[in-house]
N, C-alpha and C. Protein backbone atom coordinates (compact mmCIF):
# COMPACT_ATOMS: atom_id res chain seq x y z
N UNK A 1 0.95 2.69 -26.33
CA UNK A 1 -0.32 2.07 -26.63
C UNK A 1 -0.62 1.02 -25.56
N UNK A 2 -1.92 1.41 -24.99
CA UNK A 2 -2.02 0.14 -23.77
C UNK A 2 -2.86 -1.02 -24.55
N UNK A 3 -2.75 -1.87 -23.91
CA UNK A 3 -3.57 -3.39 -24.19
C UNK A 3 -4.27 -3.61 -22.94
N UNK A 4 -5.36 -4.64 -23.51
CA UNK A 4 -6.09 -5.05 -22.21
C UNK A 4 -5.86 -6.44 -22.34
N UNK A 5 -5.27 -7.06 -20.94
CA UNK A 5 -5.25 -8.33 -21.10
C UNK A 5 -6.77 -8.74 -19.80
N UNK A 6 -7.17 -9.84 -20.43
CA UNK A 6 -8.27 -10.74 -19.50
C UNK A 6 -7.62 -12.10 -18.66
N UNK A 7 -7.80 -12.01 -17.71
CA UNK A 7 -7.20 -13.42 -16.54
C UNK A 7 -8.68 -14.11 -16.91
N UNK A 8 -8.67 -15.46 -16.63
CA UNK A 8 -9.20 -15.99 -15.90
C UNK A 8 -8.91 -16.17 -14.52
N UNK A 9 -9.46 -15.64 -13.40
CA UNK A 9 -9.00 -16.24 -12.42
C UNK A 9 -10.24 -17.94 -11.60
N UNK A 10 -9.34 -18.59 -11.04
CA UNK A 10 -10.24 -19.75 -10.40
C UNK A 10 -9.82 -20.46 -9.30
N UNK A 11 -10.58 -20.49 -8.32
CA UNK A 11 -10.40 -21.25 -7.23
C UNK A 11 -9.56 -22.87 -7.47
N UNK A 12 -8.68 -22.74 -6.32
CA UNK A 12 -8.02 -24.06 -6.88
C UNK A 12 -8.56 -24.77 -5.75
N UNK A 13 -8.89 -26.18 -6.51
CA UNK A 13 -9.22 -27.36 -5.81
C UNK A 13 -8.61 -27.32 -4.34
N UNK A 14 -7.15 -27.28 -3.81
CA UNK A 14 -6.42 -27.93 -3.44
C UNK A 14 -5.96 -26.25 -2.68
N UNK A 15 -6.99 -24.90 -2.32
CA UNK A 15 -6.30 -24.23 -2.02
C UNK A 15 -5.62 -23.38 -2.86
N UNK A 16 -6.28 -21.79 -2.23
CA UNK A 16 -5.45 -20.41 -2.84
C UNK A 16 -6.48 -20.48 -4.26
N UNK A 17 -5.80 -19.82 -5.30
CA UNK A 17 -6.40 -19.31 -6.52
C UNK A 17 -5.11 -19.25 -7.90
N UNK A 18 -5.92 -19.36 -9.00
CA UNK A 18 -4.61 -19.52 -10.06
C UNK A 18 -5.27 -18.31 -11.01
N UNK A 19 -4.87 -17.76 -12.08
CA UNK A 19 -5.32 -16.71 -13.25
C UNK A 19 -4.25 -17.23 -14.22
N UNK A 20 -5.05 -17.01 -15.40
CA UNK A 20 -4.32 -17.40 -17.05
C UNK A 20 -4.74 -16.09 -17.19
N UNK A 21 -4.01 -15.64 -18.76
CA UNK A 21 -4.61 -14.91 -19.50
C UNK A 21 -4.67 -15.16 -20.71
N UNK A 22 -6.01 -14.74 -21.24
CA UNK A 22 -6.39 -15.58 -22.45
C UNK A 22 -5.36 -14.71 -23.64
N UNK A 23 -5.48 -15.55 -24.17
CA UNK A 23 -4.94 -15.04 -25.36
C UNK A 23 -3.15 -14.99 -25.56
N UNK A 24 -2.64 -15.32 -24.11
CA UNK A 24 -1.20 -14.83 -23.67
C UNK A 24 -0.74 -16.19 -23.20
N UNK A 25 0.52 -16.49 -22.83
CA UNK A 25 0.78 -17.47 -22.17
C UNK A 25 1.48 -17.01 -20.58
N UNK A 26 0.68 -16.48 -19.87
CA UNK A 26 1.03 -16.14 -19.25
C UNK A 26 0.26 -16.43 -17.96
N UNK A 27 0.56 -17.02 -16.86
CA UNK A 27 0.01 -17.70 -15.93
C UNK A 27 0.68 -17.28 -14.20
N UNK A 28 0.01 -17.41 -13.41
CA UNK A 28 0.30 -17.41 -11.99
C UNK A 28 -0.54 -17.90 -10.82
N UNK A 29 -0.42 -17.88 -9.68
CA UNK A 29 -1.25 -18.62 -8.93
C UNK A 29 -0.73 -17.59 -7.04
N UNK A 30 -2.03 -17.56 -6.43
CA UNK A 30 -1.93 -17.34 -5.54
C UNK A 30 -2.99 -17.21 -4.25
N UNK A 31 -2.10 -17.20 -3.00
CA UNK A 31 -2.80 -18.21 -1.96
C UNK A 31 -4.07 -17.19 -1.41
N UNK A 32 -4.34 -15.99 -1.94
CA UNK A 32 -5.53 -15.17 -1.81
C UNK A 32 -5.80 -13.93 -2.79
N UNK A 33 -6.85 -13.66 -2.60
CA UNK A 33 -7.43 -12.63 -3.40
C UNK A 33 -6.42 -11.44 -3.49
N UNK A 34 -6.41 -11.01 -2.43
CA UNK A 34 -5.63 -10.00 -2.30
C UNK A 34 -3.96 -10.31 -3.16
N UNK A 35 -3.61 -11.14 -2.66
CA UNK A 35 -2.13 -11.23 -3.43
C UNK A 35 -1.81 -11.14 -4.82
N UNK A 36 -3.31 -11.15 -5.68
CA UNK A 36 -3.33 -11.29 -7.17
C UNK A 36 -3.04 -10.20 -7.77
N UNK A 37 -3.46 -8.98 -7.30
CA UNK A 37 -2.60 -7.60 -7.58
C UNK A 37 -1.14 -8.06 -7.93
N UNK A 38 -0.68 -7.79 -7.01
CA UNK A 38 0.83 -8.29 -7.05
C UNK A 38 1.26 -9.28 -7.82
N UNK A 39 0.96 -10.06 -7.94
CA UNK A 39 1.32 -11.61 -8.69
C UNK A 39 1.06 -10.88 -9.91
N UNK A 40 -0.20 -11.00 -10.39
CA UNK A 40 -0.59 -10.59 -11.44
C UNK A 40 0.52 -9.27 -12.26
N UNK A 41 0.33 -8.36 -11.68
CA UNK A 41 1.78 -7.68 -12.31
C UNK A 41 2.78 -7.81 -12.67
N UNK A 42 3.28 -8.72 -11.30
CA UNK A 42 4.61 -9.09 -11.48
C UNK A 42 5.01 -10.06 -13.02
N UNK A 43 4.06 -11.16 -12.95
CA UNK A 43 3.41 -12.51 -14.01
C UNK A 43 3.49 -11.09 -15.37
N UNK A 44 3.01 -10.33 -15.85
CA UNK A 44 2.43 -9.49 -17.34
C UNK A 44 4.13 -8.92 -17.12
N UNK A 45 4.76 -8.26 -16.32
CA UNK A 45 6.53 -7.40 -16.45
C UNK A 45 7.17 -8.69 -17.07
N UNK A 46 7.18 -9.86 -16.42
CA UNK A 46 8.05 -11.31 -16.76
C UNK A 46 8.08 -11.78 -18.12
N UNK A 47 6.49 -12.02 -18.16
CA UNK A 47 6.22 -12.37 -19.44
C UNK A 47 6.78 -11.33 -20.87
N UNK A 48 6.37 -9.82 -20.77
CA UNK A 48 7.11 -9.02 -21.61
C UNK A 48 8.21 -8.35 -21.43
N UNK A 49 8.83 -8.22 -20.49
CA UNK A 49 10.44 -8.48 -20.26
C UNK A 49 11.58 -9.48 -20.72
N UNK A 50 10.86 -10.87 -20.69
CA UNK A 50 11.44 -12.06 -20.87
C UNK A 50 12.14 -12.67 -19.30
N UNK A 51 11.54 -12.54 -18.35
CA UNK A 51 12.01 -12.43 -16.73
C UNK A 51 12.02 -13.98 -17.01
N UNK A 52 13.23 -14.68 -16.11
CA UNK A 52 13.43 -15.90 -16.39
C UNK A 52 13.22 -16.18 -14.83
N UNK A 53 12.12 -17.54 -14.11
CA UNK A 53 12.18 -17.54 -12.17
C UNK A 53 13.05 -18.97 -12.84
N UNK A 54 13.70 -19.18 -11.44
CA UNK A 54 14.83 -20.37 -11.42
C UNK A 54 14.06 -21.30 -9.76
């Protein structure tokens, strides 16, 4: 069964870009558009895996 999750994504003040997703606690940030593919995936496997970054 798939789900749809929604990001916010938003320009950060200070440089690059960040995305939440509503409803989830699940968050990431990155230094261009393009990289959010990636991030973004990686960020939704972590979160429902239980992936621990050190």
């Amino acid at each position: 069964m798939e789900k749809e999750i929604i990001f916010l994504v938003e320009e950060d003040s200070e440089g690059g870009y960040t995305a939440k997703a509503l409803g989830y606690s699940i968050y990431t940030e990155a230094e261009s558009i393009g990289e959010f593919k990636t991030m973004i995936q990686d960020a939704v496997l972590c979160h429902f895996s239980g992936c621990m970054e050190f």
